[in-house]
Protein backbone atom coordinates (compact mmCIF):
# COMPACT_ATOMS: atom_id res chain seq x y z
CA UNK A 1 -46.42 96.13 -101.05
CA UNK A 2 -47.53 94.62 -103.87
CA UNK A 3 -45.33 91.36 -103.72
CA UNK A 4 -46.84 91.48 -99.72
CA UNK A 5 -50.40 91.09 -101.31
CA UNK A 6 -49.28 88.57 -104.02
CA UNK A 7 -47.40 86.54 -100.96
CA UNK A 8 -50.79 86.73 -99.20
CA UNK A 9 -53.18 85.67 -102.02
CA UNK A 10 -51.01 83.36 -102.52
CA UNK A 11 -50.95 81.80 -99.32
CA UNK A 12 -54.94 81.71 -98.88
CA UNK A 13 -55.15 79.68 -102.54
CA UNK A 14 -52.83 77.59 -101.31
CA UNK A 15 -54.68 77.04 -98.09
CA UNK A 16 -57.77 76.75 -99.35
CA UNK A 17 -56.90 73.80 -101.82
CA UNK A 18 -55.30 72.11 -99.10
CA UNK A 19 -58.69 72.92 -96.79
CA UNK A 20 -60.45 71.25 -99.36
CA UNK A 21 -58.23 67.62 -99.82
CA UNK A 22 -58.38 67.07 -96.17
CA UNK A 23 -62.51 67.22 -96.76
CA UNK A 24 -62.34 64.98 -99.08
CA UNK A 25 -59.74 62.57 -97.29
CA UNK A 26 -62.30 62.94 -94.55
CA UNK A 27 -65.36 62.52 -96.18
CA UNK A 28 -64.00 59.21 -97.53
CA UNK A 29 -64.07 57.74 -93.64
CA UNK A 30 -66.50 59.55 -92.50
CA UNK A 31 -69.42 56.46 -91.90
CA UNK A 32 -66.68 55.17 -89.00
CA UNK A 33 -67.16 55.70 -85.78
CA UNK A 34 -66.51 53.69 -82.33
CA UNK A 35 -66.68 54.36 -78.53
CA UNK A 36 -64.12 55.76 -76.17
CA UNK A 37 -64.94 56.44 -72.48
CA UNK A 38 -68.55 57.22 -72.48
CA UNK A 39 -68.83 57.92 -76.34
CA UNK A 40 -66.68 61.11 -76.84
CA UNK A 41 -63.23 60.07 -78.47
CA UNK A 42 -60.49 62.51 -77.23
CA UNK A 43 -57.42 61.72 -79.83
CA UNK A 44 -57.80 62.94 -82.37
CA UNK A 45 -54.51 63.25 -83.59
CA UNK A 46 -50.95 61.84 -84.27
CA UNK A 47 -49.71 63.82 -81.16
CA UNK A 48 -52.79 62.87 -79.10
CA UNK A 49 -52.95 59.45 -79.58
CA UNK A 50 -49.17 58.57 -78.59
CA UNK A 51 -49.62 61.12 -75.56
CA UNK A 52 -53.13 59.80 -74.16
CA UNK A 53 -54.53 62.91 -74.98
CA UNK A 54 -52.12 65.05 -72.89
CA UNK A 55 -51.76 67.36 -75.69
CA UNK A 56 -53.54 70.67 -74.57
CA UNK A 57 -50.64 72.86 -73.10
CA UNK A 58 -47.69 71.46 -75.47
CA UNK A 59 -48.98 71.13 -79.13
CA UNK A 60 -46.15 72.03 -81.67
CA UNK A 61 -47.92 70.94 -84.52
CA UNK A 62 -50.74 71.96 -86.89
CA UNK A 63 -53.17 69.82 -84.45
CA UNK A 64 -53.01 72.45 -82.14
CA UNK A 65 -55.71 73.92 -84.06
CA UNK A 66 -58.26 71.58 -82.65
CA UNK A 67 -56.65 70.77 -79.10
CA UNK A 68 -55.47 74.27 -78.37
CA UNK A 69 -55.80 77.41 -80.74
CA UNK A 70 -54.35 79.77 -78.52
CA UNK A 71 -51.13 77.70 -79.52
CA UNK A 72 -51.36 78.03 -82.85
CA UNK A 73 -49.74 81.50 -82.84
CA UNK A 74 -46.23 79.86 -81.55
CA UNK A 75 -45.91 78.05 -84.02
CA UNK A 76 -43.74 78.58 -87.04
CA UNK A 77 -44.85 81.11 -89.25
CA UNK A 78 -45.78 78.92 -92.78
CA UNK A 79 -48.53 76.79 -93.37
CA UNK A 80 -48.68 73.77 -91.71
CA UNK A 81 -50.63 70.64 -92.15
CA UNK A 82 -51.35 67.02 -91.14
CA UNK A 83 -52.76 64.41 -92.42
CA UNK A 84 -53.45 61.27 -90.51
CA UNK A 85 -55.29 57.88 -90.36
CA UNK A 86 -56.32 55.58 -87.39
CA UNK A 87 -57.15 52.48 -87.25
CA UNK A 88 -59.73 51.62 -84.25
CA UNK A 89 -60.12 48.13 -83.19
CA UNK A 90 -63.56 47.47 -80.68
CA UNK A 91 -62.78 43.63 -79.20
CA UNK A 92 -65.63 41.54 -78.40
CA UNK A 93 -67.73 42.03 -75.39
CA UNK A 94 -68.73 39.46 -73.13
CA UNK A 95 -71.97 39.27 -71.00
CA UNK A 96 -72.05 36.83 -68.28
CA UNK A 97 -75.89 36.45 -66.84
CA UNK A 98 -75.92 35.20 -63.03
CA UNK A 99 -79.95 34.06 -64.05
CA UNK A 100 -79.74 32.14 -66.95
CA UNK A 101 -76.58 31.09 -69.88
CA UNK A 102 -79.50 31.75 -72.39
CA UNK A 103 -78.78 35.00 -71.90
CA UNK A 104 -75.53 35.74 -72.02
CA UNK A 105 -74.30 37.27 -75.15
CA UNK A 106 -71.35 38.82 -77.08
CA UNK A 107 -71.23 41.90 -78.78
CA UNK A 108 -69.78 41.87 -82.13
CA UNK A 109 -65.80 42.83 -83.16
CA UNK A 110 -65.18 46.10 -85.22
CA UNK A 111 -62.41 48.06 -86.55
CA UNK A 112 -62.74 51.27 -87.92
CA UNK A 113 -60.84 53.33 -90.06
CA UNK A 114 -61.01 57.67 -89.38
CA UNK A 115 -59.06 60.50 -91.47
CA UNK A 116 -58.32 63.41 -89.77
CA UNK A 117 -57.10 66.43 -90.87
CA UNK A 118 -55.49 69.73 -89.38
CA UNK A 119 -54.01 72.68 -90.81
CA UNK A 120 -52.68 75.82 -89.25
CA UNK A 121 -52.32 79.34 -91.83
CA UNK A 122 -49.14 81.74 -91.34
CA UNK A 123 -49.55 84.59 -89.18
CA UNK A 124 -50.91 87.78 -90.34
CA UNK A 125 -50.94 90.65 -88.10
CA UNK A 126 -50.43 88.65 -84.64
CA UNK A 127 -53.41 86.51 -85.65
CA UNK A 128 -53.37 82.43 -87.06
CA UNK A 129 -56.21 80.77 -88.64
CA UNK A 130 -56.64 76.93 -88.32
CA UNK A 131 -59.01 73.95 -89.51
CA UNK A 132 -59.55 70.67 -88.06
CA UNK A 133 -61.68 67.83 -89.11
CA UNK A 134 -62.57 65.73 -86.34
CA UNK A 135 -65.09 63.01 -85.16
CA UNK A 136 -64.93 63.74 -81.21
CA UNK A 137 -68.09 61.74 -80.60
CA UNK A 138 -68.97 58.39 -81.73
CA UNK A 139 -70.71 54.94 -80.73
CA UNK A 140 -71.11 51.45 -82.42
CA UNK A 141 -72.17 48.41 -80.79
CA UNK A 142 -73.83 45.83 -82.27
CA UNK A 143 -75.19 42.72 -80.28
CA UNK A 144 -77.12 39.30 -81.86
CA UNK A 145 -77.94 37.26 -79.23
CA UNK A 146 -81.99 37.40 -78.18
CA UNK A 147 -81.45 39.24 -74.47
CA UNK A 148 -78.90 41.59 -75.27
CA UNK A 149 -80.09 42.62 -79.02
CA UNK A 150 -83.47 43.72 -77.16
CA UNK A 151 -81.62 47.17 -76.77
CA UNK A 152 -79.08 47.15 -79.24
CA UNK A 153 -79.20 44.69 -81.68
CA UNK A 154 -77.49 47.63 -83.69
CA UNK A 155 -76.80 51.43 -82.03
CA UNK A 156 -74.66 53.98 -83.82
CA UNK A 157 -73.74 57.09 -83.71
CA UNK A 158 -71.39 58.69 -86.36
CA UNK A 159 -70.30 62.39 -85.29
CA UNK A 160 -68.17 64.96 -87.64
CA UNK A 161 -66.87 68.04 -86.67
CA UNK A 162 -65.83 70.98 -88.93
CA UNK A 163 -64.15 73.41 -86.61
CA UNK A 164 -62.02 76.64 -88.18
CA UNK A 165 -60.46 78.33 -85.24
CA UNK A 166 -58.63 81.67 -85.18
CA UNK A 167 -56.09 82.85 -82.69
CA UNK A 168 -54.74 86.06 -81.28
CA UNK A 169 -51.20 86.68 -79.74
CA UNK A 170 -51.90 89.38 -77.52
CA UNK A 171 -48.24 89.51 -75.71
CA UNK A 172 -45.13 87.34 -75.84
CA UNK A 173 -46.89 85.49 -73.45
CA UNK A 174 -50.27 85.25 -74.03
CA UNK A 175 -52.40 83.97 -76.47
CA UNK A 176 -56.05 83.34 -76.86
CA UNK A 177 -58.28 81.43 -79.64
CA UNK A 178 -61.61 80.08 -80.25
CA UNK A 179 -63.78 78.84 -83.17
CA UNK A 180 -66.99 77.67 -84.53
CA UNK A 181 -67.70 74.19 -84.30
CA UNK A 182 -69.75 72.66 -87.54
CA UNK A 183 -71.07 69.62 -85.92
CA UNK A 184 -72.94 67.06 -88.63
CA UNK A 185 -74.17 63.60 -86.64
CA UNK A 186 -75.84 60.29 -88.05
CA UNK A 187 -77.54 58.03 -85.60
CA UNK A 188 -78.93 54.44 -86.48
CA UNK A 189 -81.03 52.29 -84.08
CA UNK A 190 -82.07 48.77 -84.44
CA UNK A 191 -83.52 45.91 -81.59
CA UNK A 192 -85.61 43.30 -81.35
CA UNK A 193 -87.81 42.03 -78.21
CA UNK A 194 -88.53 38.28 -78.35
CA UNK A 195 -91.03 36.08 -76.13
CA UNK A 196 -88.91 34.14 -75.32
CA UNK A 197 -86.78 35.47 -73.52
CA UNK A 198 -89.04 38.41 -72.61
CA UNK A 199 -92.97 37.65 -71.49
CA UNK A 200 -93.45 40.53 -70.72
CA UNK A 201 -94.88 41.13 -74.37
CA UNK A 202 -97.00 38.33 -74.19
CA UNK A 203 -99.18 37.91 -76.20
CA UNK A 204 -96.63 39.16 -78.88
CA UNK A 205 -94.02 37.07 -80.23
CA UNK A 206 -91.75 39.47 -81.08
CA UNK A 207 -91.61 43.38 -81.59
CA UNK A 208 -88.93 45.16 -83.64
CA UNK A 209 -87.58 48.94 -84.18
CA UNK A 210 -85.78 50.07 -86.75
CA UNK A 211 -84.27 54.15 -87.16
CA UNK A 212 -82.27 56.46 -89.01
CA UNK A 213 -81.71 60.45 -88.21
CA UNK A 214 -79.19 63.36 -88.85
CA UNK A 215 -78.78 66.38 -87.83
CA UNK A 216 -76.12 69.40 -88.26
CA UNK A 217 -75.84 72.51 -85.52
CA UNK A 218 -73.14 74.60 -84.44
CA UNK A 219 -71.08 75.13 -81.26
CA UNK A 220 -67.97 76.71 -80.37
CA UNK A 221 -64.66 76.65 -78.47
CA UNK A 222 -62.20 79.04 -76.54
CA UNK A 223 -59.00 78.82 -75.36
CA UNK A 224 -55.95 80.82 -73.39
CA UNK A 225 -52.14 80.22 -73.27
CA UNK A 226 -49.90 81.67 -70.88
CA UNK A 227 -46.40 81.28 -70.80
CA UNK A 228 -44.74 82.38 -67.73
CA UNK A 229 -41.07 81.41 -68.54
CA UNK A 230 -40.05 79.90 -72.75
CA UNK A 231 -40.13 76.52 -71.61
CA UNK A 232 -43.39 76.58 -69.66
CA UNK A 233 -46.89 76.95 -71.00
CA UNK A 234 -50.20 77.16 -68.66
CA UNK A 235 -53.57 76.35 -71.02
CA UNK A 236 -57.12 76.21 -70.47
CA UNK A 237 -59.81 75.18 -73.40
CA UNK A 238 -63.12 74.70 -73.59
CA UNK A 239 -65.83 73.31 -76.06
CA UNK A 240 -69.61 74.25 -75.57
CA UNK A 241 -72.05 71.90 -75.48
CA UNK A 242 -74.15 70.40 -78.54
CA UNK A 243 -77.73 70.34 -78.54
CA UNK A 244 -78.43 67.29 -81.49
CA UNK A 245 -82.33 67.10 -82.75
CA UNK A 246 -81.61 63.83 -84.57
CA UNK A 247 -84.81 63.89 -87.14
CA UNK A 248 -85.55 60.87 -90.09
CA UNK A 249 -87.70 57.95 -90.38
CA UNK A 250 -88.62 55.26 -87.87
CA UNK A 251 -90.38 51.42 -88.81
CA UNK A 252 -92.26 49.35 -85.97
CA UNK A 253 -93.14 45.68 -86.53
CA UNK A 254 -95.08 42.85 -83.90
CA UNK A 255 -95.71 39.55 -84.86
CA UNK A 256 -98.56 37.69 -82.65
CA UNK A 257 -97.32 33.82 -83.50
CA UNK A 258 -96.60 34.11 -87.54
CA UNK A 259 -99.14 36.80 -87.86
CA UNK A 260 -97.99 40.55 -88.75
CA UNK A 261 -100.10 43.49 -86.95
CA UNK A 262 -99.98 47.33 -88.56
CA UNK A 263 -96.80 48.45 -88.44
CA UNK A 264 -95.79 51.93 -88.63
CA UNK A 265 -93.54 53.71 -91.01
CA UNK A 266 -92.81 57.25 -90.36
CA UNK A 267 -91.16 60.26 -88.78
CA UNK A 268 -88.63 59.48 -85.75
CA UNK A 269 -86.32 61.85 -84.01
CA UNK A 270 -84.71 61.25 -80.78
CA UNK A 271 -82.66 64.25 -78.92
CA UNK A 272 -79.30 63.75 -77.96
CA UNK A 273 -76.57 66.35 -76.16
CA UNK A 274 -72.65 66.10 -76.85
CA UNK A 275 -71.65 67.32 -73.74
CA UNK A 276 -69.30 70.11 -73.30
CA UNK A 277 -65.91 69.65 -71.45
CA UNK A 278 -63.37 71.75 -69.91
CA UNK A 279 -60.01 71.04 -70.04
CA UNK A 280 -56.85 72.50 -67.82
CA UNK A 281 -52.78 71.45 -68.14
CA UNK A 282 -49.49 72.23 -68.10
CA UNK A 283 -46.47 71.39 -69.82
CA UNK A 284 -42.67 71.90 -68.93
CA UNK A 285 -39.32 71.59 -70.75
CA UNK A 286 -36.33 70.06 -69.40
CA UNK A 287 -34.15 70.59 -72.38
CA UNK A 288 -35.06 67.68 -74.34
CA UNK A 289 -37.77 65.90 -72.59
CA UNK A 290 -41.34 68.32 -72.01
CA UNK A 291 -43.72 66.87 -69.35
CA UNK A 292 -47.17 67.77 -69.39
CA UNK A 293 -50.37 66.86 -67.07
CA UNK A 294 -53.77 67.67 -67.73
CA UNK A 295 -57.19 67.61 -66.68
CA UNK A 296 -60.57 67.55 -68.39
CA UNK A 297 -63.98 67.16 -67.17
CA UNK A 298 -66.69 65.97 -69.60
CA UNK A 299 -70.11 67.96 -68.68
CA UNK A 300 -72.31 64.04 -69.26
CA UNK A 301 -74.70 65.52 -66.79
CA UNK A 302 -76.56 66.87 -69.40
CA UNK A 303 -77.49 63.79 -71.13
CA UNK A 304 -80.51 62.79 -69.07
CA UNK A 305 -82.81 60.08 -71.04
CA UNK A 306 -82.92 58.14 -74.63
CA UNK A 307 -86.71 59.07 -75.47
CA UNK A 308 -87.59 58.37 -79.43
CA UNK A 309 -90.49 60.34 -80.36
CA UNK A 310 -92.95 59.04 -83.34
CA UNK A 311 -95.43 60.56 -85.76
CA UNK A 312 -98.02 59.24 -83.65
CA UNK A 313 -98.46 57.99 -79.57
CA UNK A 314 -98.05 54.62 -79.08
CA UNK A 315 -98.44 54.69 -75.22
CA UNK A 316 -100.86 51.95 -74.64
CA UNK A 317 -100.47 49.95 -78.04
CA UNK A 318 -98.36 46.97 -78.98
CA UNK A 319 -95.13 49.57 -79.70
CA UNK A 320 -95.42 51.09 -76.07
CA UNK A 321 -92.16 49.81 -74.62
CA UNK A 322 -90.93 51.99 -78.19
CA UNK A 323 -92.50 55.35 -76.62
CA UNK A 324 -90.94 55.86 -73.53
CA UNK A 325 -88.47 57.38 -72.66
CA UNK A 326 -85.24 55.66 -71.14
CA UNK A 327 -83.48 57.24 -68.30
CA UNK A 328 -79.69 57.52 -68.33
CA UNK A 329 -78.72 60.25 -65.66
CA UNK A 330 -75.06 60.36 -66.39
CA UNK A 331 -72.61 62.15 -64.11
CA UNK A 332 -70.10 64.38 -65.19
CA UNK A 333 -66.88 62.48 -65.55
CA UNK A 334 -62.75 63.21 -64.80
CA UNK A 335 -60.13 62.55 -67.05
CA UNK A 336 -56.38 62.75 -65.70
CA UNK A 337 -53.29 63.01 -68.27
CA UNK A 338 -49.60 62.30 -68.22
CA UNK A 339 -47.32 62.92 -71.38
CA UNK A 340 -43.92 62.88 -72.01
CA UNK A 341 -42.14 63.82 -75.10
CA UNK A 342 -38.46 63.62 -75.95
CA UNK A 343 -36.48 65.00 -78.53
CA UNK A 344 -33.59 62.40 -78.83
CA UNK A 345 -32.05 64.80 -81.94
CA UNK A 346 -33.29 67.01 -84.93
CA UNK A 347 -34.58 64.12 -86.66
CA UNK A 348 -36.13 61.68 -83.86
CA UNK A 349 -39.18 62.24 -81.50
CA UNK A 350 -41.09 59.59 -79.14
CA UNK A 351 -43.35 60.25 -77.03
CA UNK A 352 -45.38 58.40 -74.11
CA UNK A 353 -48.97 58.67 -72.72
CA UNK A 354 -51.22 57.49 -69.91
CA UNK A 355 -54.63 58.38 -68.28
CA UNK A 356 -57.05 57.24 -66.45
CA UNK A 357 -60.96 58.14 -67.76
CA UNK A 358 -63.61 57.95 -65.43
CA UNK A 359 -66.99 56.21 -66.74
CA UNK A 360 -69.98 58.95 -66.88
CA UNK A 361 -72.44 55.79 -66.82
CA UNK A 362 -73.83 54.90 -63.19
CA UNK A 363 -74.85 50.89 -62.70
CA UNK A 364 -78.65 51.95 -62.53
CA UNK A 365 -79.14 52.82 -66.05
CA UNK A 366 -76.10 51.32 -67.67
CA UNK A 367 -77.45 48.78 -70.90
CA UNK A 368 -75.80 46.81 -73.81
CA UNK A 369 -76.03 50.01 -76.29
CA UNK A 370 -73.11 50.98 -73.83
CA UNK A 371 -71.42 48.64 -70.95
CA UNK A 372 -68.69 51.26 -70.41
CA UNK A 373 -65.98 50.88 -67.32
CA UNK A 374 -63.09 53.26 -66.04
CA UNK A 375 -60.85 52.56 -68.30
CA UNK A 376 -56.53 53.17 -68.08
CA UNK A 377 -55.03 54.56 -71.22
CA UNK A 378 -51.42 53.67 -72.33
CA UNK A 379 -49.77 54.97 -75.46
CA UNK A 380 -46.66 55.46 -77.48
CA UNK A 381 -45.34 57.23 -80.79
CA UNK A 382 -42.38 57.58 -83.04
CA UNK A 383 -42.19 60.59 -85.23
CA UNK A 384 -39.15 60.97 -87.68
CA UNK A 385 -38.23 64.24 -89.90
CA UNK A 386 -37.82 63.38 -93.44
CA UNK A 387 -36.87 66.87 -94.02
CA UNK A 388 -37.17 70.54 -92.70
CA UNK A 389 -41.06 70.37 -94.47
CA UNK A 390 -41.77 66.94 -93.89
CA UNK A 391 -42.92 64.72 -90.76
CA UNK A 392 -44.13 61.11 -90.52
CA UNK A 393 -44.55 59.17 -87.44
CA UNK A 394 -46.95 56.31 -85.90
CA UNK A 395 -48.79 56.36 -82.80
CA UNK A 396 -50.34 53.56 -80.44
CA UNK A 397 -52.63 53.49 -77.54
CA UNK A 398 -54.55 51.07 -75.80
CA UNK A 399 -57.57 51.46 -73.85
CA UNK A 400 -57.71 48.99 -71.44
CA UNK A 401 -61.30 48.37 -69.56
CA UNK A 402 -62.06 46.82 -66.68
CA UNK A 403 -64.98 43.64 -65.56
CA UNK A 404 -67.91 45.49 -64.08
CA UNK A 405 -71.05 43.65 -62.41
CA UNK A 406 -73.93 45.65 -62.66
CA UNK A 407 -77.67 44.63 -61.51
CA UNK A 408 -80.13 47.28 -62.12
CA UNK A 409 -83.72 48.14 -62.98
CA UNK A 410 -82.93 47.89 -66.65
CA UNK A 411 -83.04 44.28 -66.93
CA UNK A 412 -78.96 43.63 -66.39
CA UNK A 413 -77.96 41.37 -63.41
CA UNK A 414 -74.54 40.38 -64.50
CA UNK A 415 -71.08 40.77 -65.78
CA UNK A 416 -69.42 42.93 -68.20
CA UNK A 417 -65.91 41.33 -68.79
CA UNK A 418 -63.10 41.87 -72.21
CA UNK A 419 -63.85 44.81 -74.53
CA UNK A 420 -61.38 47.99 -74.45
CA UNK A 421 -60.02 49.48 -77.62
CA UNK A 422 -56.61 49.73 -79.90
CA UNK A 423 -56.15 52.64 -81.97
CA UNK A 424 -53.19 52.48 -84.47
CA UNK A 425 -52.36 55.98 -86.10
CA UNK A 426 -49.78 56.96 -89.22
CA UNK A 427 -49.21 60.33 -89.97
CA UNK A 428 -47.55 62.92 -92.37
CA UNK A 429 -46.76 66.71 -90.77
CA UNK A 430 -45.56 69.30 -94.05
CA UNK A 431 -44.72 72.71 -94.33
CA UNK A 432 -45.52 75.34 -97.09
């Protein structure tokens, strides 16, 4: 008995040191962020990323901590944890005007770089504990050109996630999880409205908005296994909604000709929701090769309007077009998943990936701080065992977007053409 409680205190110092080196391997990356289909970014993992995110009902590694916790109590009873890094590349945008070439514009290049972390505790009494570190929201877009940098001359918004899950193996075949979701975001806004191109300000020459907010609040997420037969797994997750009050400071500047009026420098807070989404697959085994196809639907419906709020109202003054709120009306959006892994011996994995995102952004309210498209997914990995503790692989998916023409009341008549994403992931899987 006593050796049992040794074994055990053991265990949790061992787990908590290694809690506390993937926080600081994500804390290093933690300023990097980028889009996906609307701006939630659904791999977030080694396993994910080379299976397009059809990685709910078949996770065999510690990553099943954030994309399924009921799984975590198949897995093999020791610690287990990965380690990962992706590399996210954002090409160039084009904007194609049908008024005017002066404004057409192209958004800037980026490539990010995001650690992510996932561990997975032995079992004690039929329950698993887990940890994930995660950034399953994010947006950066940056634009220079005088029409297009009138809205998002910079936008951002950098989204971490903290999540410790637990899990509960009720019967051989059934298992159900959940967790608390620590959600910290980081939102940066800056544009610039110049006469020309925009006389609508007139007399003004230009007007300019600068902001910076955080915020920190909790959610959660549940989810249920059932496996009918060994080889077949039926899994359903879910992850609440986010209500964000993004609070910090706020700067306003207008020039008439060379000449500076007031500006203001003070409180600014904007609210934003990370929706919640539901998620539904299944995964089979055919000896080697497992097949899986899933289904999420991102909630977007909930995020209604952009509407910055200031220390004071500026309805009526020079910073008016600052204090109103922009309408955005997304719909909910559908996701649909195919992955297929195969074993090819005890040593060599690969795995495949595709899926096809629906955009939550309709044409009427659809601006350069976004210009997202329905989007096809492709994606491949290689993982090799080193040893019976000891996993590496590499993962690669590309998003690929499509044109879209959009004229609306926003200001946009024209054409959306290039963008789309590469992510690049490495990864190490050990045991303890």
């Amino acid at each position: 008995m006593a050796n049992r409680g040794h074994k055990i205190s053991q265990s949790i110092r061992t787990g908590s040191r290694l809690v506390l080196q993937s926080l600081l391997l994500v804390a290093v990356g933690a300023h990097s962020q980028a889009e996906a289909s609307g701006f939630r970014i659904a791999n977030q993992s080694l396993g994910a990323v080379g299976l397009s995110g059809a990685h709910v009902a078949f996770t065999p590694g510690p990553d099943a901590s954030s994309y399924n916790p009921a799984n975590m109590t198949w897995l093999a009873d020791q610690w287990l944890l990965e380690t990962s890094l992706t590399l996210l590349t954002l090409p160039s945008i084009t904007y194609t005007d049908n008024r005017s070439a002066a404004l057409n514009g192209s958004s800037d290049s980026e490539v990010f770089f995001m650690p992510l972390a996932h561990l997975v505790s032995p079992e004690y009494n039929d329950f698993r504990f887990g940890f994930s570190l995660t950034y399953p929201y994010g947006l950066a877009k940056q634009w220079s050109q005088p029409f297009p940098k009138a809205s998002a001359e910079q936008f951002s918004l950098l989204n971490v996630e903290a999540n410790p899950t637990v899990a509960y193996q009720v019967n051989p075949w059934l298992s159900v999880g959940g967790g608390i979701r620590v959600v910290y975001a980081k939102g940066e806004v800056d544009n610039e409205v110049l006469n020309p191109p925009f006389p609508t300000i007139d007399p003004l020459t230009s007007l300019s908005r600068s902001a910076d907010a955080d915020d920190t609040q909790l959610g959660y997420n549940l989810a249920l296994s059932v496996r009918p037969l060994d080889q077949w797994t039926l899994a359903a997750t879910y992850r609440s909604e986010v209500d964000l009050n993004l609070s910090g400071t706020g700067d306003l500047k207008a020039f008439l000709g060379a000449m500076p009026l007031p500006p203001y420098s003070g409180p600014s807070s904007i609210d934003i929701t990370l929706p919640a989404v539901l998620s539904l697959a299944t995964a089979y085994s055919f000896d080697r090769l497992t097949v899986e196809l899933g289904w999420d639907r991102t909630f977007w419906s909930s995020f209604k309007e952009l509407d910055f709020q200031f220390g004071q109202n500026f309805l009526g003054t020079p910073f008016d077009p600052f204090d109103r709120a922009v309408a955005k009306n997304w719909q909910d959006s559908d996701a649909y998943r195919l992955g297929l892994t195969y074993a090819w011996n005890d040593r060599w994995t690969t795995t495949l990936g595709f899926a096809y995102e629906e955009t939550p952004v309709p044409a009427e309210t659809l601006g350069f701080e976004l210009p997202d498209t329905n989007a096809r997914v492709y994606s491949a990995g290689l993982r090799y065992r080193w040893s019976s503790a000891t996993e590496v692989g590499f993962s690669y998916m590309y998003h690929r977007t499509r044109s879209r023409s959009v004229t609306n009341d926003a200001g946009i008549d024209g054409t959306f053409t290039d963008g789309g994403a590469h992510a690049a992931t490495i990864g190490l899987v050990t045991a303890f």
